[in-house]
Protein backbone atom coordinates (compact mmCIF):
# COMPACT_ATOMS: atom_id res chain seq x y z
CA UNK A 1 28.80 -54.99 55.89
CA UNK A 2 31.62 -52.24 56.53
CA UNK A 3 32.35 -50.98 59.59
CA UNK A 4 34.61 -48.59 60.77
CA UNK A 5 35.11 -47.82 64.61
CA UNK A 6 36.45 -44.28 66.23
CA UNK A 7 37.88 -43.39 69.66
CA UNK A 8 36.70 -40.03 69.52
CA UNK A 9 34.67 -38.27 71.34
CA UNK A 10 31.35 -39.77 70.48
CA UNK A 11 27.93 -38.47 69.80
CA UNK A 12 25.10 -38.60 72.29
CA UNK A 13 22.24 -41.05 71.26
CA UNK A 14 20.01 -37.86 71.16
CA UNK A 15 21.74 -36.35 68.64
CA UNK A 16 22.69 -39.72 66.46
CA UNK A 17 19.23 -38.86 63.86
CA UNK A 18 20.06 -35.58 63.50
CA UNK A 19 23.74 -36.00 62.50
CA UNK A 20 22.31 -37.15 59.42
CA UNK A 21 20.82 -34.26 58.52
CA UNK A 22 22.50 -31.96 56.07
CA UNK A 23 24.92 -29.08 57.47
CA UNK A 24 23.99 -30.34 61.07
CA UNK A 25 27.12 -29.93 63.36
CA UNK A 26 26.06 -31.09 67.27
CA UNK A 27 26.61 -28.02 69.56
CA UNK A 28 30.18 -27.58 70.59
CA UNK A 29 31.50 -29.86 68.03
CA UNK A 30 35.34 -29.37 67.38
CA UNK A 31 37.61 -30.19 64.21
CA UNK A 32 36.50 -29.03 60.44
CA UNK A 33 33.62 -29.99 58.18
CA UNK A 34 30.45 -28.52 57.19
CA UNK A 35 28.09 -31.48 58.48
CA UNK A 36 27.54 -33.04 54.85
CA UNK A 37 29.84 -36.08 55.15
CA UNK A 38 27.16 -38.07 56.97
CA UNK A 39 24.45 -37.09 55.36
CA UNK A 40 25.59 -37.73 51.74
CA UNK A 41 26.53 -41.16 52.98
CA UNK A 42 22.82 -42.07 54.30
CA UNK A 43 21.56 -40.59 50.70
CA UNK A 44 23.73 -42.72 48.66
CA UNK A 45 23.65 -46.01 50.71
CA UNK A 46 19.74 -45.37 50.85
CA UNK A 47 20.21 -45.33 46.85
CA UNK A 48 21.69 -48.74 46.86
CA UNK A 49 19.54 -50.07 48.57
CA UNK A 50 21.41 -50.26 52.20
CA UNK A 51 21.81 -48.63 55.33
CA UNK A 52 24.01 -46.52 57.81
CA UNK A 53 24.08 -46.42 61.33
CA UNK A 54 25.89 -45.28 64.53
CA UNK A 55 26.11 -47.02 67.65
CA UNK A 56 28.29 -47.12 70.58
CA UNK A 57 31.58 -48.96 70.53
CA UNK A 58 31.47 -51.87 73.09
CA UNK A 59 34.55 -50.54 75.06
CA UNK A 60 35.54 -47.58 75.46
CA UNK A 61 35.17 -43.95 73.97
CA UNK A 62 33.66 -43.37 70.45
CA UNK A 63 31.26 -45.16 67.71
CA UNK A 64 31.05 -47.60 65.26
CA UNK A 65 30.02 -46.49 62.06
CA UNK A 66 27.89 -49.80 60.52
CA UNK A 67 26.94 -49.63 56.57
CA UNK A 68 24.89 -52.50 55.17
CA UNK A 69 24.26 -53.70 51.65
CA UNK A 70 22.42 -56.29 50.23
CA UNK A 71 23.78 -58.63 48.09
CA UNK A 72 22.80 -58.65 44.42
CA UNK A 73 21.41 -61.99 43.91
CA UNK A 74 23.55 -63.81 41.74
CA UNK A 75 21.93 -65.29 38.31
């Protein structure tokens, strides 16, 4: 598991699904980007076989960004 935690500004639960989708940008959303970073990072994890989430931090402002792979089974 990999997991990287922001201070930002945070996303609103209701919106955490759709950040996912490609070229989506949450209304009034500041800073650069074209809404694909998230997106191709669900695809490919999905590829492999694991997942990506967002959830609040525990403290404070921003999220946690959570990616989970399996193991490959050692033989």
């Amino acid at each position: 598991m990999i997991e990287v935690a922001d201070t930002g500004p945070g996303i609103p639960a209701s919106e955490r699904t759709r950040v996912f989708d490609p070229f989506y940008r949450p209304e009034g959303s500041s800073g650069n980007g074209s809404g694909l970073g998230l997106a191709i990072a669900r695809d490919a994890a999905s590829r492999l076989g694991g997942s990506v989430i967002l959830q609040d931090r525990p403290e404070g402002t921003g999220l946690v960004f959570r990616y989970r792979q399996r193991r490959a089974d050692a033989n």
